[in-house]
PDB file of N, CA and C in Angstrom:
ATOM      1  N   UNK A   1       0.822  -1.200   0.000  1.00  0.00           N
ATOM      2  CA  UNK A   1       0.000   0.000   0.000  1.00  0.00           C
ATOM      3  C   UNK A   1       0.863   1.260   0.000  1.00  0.00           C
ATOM      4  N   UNK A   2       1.731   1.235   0.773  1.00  0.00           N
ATOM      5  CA  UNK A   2       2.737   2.107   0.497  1.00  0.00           C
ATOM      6  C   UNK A   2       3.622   3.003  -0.567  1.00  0.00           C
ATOM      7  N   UNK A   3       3.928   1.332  -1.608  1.00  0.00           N
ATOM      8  CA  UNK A   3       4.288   1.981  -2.690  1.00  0.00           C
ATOM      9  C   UNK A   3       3.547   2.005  -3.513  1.00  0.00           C
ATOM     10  N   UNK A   4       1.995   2.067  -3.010  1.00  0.00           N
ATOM     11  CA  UNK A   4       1.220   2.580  -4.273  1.00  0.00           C
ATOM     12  C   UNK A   4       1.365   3.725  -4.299  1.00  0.00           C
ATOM     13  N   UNK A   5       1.045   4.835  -2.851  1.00  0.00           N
ATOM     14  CA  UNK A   5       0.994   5.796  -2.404  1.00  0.00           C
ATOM     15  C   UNK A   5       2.303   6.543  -2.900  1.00  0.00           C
ATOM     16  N   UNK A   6       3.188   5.836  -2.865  1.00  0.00           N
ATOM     17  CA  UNK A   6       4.461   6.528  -3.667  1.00  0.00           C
ATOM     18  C   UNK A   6       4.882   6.884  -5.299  1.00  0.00           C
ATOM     19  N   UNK A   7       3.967   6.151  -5.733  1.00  0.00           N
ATOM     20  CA  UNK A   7       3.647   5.772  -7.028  1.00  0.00           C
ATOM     21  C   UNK A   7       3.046   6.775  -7.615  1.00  0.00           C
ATOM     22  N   UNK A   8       1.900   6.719  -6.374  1.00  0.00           N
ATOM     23  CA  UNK A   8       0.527   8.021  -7.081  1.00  0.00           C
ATOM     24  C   UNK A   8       1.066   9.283  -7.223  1.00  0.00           C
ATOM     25  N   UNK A   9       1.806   9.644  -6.000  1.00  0.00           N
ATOM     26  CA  UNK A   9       2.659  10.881  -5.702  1.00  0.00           C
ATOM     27  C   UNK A   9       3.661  11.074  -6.708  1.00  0.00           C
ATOM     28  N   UNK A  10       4.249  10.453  -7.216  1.00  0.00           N
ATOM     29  CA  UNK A  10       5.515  10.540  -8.801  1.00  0.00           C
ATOM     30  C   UNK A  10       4.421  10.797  -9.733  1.00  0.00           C
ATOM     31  N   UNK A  11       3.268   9.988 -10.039  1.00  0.00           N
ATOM     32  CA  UNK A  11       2.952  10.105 -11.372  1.00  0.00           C
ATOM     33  C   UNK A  11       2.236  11.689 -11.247  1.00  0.00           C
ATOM     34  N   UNK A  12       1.287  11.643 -10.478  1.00  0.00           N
ATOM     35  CA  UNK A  12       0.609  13.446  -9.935  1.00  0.00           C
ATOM     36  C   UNK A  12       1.554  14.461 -10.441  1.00  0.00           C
ATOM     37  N   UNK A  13       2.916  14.491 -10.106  1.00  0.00           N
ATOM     38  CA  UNK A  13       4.132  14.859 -10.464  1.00  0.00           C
ATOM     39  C   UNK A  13       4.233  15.215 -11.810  1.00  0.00           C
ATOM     40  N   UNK A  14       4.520  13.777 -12.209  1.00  0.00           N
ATOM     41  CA  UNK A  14       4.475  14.117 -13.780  1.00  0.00           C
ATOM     42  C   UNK A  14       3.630  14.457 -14.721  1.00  0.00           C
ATOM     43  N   UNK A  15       2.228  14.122 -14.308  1.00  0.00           N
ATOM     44  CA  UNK A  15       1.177  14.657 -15.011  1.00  0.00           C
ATOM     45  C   UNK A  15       0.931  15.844 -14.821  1.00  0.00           C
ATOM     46  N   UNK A  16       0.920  16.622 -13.478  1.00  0.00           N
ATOM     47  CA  UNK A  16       1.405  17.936 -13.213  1.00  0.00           C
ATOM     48  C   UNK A  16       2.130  18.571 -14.244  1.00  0.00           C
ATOM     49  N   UNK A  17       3.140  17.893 -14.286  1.00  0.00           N
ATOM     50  CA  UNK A  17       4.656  19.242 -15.052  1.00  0.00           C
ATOM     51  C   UNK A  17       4.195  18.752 -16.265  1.00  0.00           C
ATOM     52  N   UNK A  18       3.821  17.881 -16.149  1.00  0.00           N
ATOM     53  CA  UNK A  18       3.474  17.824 -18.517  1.00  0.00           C
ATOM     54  C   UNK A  18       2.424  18.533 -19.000  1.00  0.00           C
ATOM     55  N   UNK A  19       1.530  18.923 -17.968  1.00  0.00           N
ATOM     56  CA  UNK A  19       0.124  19.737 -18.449  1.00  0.00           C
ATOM     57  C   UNK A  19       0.369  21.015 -18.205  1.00  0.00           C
ATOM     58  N   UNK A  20       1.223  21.533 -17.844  1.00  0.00           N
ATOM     59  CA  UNK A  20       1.725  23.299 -17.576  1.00  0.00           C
ATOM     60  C   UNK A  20       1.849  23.792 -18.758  1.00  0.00           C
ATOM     61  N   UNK A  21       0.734  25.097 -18.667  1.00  0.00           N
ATOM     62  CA  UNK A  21       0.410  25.135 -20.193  1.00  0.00           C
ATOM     63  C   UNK A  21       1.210  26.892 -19.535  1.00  0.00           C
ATOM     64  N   UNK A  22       1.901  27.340 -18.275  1.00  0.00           N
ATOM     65  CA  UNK A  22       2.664  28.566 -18.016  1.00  0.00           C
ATOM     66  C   UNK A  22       3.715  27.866 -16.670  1.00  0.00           C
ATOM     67  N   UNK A  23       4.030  28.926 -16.642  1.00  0.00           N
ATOM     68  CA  UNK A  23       5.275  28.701 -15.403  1.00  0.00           C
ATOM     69  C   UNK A  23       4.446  28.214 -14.196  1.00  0.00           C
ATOM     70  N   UNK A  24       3.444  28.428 -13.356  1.00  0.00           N
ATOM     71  CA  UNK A  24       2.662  27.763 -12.586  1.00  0.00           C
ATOM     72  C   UNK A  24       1.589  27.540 -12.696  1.00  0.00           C
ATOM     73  N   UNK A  25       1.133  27.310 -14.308  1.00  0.00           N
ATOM     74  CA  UNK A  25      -0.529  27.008 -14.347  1.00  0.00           C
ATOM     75  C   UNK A  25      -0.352  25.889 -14.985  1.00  0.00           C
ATOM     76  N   UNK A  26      -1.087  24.668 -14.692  1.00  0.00           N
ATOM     77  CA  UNK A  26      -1.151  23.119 -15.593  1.00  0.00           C
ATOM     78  C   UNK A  26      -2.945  23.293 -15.718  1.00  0.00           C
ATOM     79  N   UNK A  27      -3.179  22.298 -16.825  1.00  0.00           N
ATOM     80  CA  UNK A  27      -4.825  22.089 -16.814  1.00  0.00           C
ATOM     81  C   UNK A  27      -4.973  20.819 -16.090  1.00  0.00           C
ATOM     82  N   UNK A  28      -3.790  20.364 -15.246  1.00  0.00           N
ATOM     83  CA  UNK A  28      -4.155  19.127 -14.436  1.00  0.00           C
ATOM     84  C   UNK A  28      -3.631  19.612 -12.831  1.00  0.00           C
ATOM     85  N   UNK A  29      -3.659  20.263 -12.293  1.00  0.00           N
ATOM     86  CA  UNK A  29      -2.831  20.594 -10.973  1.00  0.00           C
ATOM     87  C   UNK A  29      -2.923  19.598 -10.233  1.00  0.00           C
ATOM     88  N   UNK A  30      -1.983  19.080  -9.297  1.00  0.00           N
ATOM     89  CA  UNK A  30      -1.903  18.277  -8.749  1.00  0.00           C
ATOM     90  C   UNK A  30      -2.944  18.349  -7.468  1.00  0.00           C
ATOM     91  N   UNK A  31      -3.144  17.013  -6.747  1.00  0.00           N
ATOM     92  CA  UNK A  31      -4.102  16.915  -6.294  1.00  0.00           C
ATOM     93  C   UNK A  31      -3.906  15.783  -5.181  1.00  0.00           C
ATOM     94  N   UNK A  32      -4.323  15.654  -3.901  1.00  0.00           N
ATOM     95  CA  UNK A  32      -3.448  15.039  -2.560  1.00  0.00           C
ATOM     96  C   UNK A  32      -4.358  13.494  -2.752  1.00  0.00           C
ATOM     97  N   UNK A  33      -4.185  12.707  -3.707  1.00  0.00           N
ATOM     98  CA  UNK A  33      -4.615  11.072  -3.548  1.00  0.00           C
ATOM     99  C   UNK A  33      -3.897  10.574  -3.241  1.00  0.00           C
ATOM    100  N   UNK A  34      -4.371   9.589  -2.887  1.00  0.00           N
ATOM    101  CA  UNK A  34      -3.091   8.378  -2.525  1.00  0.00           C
ATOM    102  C   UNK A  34      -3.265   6.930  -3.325  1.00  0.00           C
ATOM    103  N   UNK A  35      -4.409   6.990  -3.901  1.00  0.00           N
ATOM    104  CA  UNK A  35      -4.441   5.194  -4.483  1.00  0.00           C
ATOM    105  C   UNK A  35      -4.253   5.774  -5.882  1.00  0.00           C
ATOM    106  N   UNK A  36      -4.271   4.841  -6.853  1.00  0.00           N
ATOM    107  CA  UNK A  36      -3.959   4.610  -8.290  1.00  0.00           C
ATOM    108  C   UNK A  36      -5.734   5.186  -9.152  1.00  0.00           C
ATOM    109  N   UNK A  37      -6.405   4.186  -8.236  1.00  0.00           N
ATOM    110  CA  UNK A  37      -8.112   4.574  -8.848  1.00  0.00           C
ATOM    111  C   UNK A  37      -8.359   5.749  -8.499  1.00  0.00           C
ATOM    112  N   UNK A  38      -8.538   5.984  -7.409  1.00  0.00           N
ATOM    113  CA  UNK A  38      -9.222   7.591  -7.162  1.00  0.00           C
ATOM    114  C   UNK A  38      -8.431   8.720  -8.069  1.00  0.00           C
ATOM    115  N   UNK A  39      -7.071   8.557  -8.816  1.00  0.00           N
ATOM    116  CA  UNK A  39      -6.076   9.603  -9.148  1.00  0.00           C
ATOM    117  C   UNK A  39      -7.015   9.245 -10.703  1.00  0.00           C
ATOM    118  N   UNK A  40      -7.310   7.980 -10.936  1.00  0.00           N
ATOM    119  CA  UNK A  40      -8.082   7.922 -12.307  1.00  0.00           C
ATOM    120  C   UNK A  40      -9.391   8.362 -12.304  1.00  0.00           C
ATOM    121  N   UNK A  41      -9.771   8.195 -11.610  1.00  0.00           N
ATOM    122  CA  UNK A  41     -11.143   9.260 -11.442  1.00  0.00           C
ATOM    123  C   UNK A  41     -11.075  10.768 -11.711  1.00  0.00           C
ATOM    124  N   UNK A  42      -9.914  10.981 -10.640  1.00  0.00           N
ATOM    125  CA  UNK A  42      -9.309  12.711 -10.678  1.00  0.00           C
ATOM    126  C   UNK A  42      -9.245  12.927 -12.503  1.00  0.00           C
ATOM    127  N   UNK A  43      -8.117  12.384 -12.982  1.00  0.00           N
ATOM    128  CA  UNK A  43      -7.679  12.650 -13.812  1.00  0.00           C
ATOM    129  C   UNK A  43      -8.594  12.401 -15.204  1.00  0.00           C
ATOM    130  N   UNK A  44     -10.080  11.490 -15.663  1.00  0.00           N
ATOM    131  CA  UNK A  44     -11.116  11.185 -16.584  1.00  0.00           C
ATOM    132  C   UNK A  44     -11.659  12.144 -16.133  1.00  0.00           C
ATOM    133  N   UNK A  45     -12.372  12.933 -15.251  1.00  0.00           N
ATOM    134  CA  UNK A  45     -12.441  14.143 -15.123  1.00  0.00           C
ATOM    135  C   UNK A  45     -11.925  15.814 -15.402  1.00  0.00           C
ATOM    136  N   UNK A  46     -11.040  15.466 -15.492  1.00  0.00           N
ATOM    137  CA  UNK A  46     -10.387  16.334 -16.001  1.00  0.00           C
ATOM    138  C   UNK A  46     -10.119  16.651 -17.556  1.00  0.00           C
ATOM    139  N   UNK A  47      -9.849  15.228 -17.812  1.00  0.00           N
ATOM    140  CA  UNK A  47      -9.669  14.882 -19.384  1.00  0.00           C
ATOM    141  C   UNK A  47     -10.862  15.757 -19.697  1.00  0.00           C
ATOM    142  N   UNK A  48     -11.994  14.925 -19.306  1.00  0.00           N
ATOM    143  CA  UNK A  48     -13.464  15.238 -20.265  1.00  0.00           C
ATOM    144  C   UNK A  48     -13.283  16.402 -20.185  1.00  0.00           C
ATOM    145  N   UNK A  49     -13.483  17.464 -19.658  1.00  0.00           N
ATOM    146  CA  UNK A  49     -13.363  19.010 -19.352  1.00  0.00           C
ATOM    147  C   UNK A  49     -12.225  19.398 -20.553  1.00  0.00           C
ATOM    148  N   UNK A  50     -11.144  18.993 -20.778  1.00  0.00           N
ATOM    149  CA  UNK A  50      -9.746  19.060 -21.675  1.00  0.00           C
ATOM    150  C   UNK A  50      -9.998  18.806 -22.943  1.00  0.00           C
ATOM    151  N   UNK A  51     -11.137  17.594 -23.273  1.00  0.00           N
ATOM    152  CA  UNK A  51     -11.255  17.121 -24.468  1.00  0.00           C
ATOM    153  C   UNK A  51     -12.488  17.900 -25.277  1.00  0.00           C
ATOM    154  N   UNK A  52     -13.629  18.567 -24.308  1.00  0.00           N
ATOM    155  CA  UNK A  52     -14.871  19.566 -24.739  1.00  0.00           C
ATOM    156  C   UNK A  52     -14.268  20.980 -24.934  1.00  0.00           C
ATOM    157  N   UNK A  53     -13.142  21.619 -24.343  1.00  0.00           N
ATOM    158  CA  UNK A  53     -12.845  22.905 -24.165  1.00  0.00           C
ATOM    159  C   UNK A  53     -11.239  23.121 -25.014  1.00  0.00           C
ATOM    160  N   UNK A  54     -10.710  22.548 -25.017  1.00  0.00           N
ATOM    161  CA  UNK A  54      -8.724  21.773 -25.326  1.00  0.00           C
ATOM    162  C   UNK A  54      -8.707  21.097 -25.907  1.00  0.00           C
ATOM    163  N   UNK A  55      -9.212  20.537 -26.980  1.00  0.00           N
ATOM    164  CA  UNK A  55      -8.869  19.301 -27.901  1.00  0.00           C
ATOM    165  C   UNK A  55      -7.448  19.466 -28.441  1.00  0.00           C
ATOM    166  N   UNK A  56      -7.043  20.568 -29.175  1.00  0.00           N
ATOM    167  CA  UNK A  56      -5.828  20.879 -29.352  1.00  0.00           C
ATOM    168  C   UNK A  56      -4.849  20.560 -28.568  1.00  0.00           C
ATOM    169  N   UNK A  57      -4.242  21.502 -27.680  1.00  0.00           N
ATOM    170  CA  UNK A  57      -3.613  21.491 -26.331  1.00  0.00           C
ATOM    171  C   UNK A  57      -3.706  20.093 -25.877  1.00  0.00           C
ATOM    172  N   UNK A  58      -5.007  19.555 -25.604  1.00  0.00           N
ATOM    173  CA  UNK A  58      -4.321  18.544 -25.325  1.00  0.00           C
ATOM    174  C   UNK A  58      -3.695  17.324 -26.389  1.00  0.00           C
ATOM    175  N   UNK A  59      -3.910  16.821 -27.141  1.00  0.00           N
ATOM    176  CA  UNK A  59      -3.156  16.101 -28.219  1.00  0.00           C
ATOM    177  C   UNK A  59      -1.799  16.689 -28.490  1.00  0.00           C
ATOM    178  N   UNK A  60      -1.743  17.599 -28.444  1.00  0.00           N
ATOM    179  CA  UNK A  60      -0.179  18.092 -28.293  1.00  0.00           C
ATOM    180  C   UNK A  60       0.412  17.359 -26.951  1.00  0.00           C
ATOM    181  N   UNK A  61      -0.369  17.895 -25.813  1.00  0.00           N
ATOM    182  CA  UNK A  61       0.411  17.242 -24.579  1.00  0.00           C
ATOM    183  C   UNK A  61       0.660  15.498 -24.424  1.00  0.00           C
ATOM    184  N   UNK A  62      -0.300  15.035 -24.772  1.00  0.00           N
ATOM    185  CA  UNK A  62      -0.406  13.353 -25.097  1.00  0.00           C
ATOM    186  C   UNK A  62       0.744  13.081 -26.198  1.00  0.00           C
ATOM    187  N   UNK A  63       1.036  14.003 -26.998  1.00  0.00           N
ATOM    188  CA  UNK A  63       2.197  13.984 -27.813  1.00  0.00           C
ATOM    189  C   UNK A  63       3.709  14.122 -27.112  1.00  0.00           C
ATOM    190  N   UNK A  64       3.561  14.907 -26.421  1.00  0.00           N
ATOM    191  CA  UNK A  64       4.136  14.992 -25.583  1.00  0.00           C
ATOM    192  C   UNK A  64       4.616  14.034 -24.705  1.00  0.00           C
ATOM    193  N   UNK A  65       3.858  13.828 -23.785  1.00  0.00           N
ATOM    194  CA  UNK A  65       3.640  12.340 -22.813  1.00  0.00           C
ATOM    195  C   UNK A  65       4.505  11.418 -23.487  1.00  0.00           C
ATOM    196  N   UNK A  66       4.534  11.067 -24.837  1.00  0.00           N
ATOM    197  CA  UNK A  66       5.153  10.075 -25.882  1.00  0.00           C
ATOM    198  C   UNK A  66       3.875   8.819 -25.673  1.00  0.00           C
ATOM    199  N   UNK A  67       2.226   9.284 -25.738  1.00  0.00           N
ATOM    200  CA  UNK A  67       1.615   7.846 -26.063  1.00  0.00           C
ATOM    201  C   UNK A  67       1.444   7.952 -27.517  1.00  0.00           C
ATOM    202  N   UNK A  68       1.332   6.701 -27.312  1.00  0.00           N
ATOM    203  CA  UNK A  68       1.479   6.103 -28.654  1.00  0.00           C
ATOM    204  C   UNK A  68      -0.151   6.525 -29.720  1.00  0.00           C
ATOM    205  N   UNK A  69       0.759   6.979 -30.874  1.00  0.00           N
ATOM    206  CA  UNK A  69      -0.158   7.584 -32.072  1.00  0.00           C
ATOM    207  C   UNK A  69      -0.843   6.473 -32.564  1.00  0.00           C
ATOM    208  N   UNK A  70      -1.134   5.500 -32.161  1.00  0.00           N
ATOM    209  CA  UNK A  70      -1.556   4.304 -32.991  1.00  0.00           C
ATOM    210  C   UNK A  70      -2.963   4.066 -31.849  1.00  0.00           C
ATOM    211  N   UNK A  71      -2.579   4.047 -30.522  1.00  0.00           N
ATOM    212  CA  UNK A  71      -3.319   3.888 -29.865  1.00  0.00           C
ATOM    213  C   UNK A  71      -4.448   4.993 -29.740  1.00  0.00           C
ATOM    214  N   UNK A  72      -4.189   6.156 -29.746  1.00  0.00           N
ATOM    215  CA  UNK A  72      -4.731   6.828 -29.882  1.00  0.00           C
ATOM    216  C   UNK A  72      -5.553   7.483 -31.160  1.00  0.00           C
ATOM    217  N   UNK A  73      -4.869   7.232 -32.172  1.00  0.00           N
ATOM    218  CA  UNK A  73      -5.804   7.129 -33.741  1.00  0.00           C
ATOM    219  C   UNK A  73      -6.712   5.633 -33.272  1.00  0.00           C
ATOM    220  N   UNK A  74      -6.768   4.890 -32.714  1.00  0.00           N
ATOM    221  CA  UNK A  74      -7.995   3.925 -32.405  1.00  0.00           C
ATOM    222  C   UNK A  74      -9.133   4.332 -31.660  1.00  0.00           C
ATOM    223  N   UNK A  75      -8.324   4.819 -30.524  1.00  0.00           N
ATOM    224  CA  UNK A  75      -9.228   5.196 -29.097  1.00  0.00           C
ATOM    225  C   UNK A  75     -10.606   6.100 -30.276  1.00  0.00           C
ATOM    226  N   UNK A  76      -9.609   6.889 -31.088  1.00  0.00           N
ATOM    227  CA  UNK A  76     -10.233   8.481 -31.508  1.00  0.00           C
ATOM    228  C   UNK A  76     -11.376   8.420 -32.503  1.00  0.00           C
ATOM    229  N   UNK A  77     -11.086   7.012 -32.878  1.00  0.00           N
ATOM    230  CA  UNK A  77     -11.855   6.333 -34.251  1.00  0.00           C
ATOM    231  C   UNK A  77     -13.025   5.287 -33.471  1.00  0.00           C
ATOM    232  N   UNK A  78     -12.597   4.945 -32.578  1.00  0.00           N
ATOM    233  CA  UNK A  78     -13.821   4.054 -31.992  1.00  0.00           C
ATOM    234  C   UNK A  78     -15.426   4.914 -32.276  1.00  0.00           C
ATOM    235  N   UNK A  79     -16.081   4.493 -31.664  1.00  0.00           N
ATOM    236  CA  UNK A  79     -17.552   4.076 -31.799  1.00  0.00           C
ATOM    237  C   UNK A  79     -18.200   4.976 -30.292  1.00  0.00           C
ATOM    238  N   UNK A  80     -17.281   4.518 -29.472  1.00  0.00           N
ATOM    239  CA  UNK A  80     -17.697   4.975 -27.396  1.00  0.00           C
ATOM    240  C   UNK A  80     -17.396   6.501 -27.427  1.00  0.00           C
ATOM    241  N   UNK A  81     -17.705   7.441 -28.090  1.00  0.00           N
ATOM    242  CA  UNK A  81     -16.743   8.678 -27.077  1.00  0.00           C
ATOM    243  C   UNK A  81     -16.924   8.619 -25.468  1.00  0.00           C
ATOM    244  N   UNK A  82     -18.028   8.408 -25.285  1.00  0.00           N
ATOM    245  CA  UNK A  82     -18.276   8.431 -23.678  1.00  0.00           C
ATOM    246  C   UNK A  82     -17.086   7.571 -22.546  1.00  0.00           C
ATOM    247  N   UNK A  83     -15.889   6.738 -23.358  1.00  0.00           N
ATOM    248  CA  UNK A  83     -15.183   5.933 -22.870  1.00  0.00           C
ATOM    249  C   UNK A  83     -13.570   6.614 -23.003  1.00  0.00           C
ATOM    250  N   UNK A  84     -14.221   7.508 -23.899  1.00  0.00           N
ATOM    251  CA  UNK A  84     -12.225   8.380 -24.281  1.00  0.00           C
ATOM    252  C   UNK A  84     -11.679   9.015 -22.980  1.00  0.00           C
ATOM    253  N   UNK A  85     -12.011   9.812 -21.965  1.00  0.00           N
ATOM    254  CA  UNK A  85     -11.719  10.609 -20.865  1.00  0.00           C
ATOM    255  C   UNK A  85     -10.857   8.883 -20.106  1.00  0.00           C
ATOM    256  N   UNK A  86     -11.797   8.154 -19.374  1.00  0.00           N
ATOM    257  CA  UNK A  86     -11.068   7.154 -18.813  1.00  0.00           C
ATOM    258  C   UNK A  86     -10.207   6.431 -19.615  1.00  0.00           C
ATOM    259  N   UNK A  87     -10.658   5.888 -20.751  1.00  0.00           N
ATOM    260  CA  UNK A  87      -9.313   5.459 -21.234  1.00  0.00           C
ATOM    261  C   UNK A  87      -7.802   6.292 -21.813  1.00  0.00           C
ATOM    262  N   UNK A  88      -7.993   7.625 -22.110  1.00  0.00           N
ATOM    263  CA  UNK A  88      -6.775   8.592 -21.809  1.00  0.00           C
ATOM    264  C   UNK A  88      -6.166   7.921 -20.506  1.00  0.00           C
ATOM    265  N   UNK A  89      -7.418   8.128 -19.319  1.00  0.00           N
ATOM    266  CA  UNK A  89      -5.837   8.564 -18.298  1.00  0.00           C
ATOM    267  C   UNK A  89      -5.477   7.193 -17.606  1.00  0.00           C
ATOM    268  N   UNK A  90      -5.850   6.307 -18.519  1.00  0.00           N
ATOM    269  CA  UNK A  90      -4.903   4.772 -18.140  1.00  0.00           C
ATOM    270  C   UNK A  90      -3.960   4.817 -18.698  1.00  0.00           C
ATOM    271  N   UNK A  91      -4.196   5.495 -19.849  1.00  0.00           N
ATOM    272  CA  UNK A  91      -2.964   5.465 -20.950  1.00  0.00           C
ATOM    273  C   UNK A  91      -2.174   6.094 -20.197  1.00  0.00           C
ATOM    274  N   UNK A  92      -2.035   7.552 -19.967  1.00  0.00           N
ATOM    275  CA  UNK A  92      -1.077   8.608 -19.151  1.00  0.00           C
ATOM    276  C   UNK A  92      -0.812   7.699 -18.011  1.00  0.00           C
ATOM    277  N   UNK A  93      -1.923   7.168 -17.140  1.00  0.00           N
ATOM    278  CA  UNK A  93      -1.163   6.572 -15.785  1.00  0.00           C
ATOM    279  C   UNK A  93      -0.146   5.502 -16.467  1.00  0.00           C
ATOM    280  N   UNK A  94      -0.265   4.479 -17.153  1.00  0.00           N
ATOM    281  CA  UNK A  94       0.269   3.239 -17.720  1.00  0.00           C
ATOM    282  C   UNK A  94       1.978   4.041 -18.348  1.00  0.00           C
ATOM    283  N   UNK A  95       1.946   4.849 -19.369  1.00  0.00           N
ATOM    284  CA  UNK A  95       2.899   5.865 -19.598  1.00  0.00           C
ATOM    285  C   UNK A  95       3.824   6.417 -18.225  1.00  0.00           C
ATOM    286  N   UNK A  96       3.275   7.019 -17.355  1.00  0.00           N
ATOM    287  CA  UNK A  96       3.787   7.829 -16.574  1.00  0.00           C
ATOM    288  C   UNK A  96       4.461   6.667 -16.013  1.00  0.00           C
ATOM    289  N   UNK A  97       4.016   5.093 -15.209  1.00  0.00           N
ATOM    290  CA  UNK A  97       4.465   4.389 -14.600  1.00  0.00           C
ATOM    291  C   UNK A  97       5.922   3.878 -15.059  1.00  0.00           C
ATOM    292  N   UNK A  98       5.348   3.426 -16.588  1.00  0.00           N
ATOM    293  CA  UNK A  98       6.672   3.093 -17.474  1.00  0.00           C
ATOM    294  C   UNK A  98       8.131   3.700 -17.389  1.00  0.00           C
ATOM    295  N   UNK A  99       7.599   5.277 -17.183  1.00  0.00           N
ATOM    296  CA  UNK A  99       8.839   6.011 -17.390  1.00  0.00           C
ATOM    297  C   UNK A  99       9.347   5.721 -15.877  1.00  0.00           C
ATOM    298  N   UNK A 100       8.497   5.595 -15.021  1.00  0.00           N
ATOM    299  CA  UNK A 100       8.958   5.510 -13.536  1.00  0.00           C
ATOM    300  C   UNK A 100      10.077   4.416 -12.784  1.00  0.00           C
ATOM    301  N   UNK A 101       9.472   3.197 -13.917  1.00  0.00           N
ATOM    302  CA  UNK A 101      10.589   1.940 -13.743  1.00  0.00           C
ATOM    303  C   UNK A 101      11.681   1.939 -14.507  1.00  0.00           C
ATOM    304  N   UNK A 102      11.529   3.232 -15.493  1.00  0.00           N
ATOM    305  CA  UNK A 102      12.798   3.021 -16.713  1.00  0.00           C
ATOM    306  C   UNK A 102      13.902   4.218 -15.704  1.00  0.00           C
ATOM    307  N   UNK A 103      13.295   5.208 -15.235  1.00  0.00           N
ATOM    308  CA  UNK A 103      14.176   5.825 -14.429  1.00  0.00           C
ATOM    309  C   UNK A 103      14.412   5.017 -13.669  1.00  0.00           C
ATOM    310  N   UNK A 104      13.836   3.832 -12.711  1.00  0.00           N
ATOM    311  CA  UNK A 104      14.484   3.001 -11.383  1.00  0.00           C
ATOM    312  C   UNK A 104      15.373   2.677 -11.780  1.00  0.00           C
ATOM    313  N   UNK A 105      15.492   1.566 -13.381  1.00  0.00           N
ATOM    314  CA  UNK A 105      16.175   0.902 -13.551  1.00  0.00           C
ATOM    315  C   UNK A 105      17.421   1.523 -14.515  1.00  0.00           C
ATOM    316  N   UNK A 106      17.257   3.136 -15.057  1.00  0.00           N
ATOM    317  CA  UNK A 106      18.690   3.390 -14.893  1.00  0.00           C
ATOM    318  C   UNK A 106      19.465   4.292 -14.306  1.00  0.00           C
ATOM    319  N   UNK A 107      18.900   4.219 -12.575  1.00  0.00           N
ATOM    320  CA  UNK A 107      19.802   4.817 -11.604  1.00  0.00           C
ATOM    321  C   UNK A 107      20.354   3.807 -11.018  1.00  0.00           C
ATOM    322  N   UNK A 108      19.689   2.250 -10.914  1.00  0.00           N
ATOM    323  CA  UNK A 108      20.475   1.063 -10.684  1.00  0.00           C
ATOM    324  C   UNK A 108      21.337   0.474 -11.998  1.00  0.00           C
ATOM    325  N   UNK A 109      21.318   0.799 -12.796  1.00  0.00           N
ATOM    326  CA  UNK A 109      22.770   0.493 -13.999  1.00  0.00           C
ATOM    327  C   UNK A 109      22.122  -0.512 -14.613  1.00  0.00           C
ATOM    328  N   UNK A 110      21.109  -0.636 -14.550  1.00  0.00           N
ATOM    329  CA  UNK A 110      20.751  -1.953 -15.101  1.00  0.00           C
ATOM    330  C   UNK A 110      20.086  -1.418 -16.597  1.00  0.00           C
ATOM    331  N   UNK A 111      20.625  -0.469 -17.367  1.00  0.00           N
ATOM    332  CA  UNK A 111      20.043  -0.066 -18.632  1.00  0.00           C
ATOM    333  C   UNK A 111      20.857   0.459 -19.509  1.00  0.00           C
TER     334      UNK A 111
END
């Protein structure tokens, strides 16, 4: 439970500093969770709001992020819009995590 809580706190982090659209304004500000779900709740919330008002801005930032253009030309082409907000921010959480073990593993040399 712990290192979920540590987990949530890095990725908040990074989803934070990747959505700073000025020196202290993000369209995601960070936000005091501690589990993995409730931060996905936070964050499909937010999306939807991002994706009705920011469509631009944000596809740049998801560009950003480095998810994948393939996945996202699917998500975008599907059939559900009502399913795009949550499935974004699995993607970003799933992304953000990735980068989290690729930094573990090359401050331990193992990369």
């Amino acid at each position: 439970m712990e290192e979920e809580k540590k987990q949530v706190v890095e990725i908040v982090k990074f989803v934070e500093k990747d959505f700073l659209i000025s020196d202290n304004n993000s369209l995601i500000p960070s936000t005091d969770l501690f589990s993995l779900e409730e931060y996905k709740k936070y964050l499909t919330e937010k999306l939807k709001i991002l994706l009705d008002e920011k469509f631009d801005t944000l596809v740049n930032i998801l560009y950003r992020i480095d998810i994948s253009e393939k996945k996202l030309s699917r998500l975008f082409s599907g059939n559900n819009r009502d399913s795009i907000p949550a499935s974004l921010a699995n993607m970003i959480i799933d992304r953000q995590l990735e980068k989290l073990r690729l930094r573990k593993l090359y401050k331990e040399g193992k990369l």
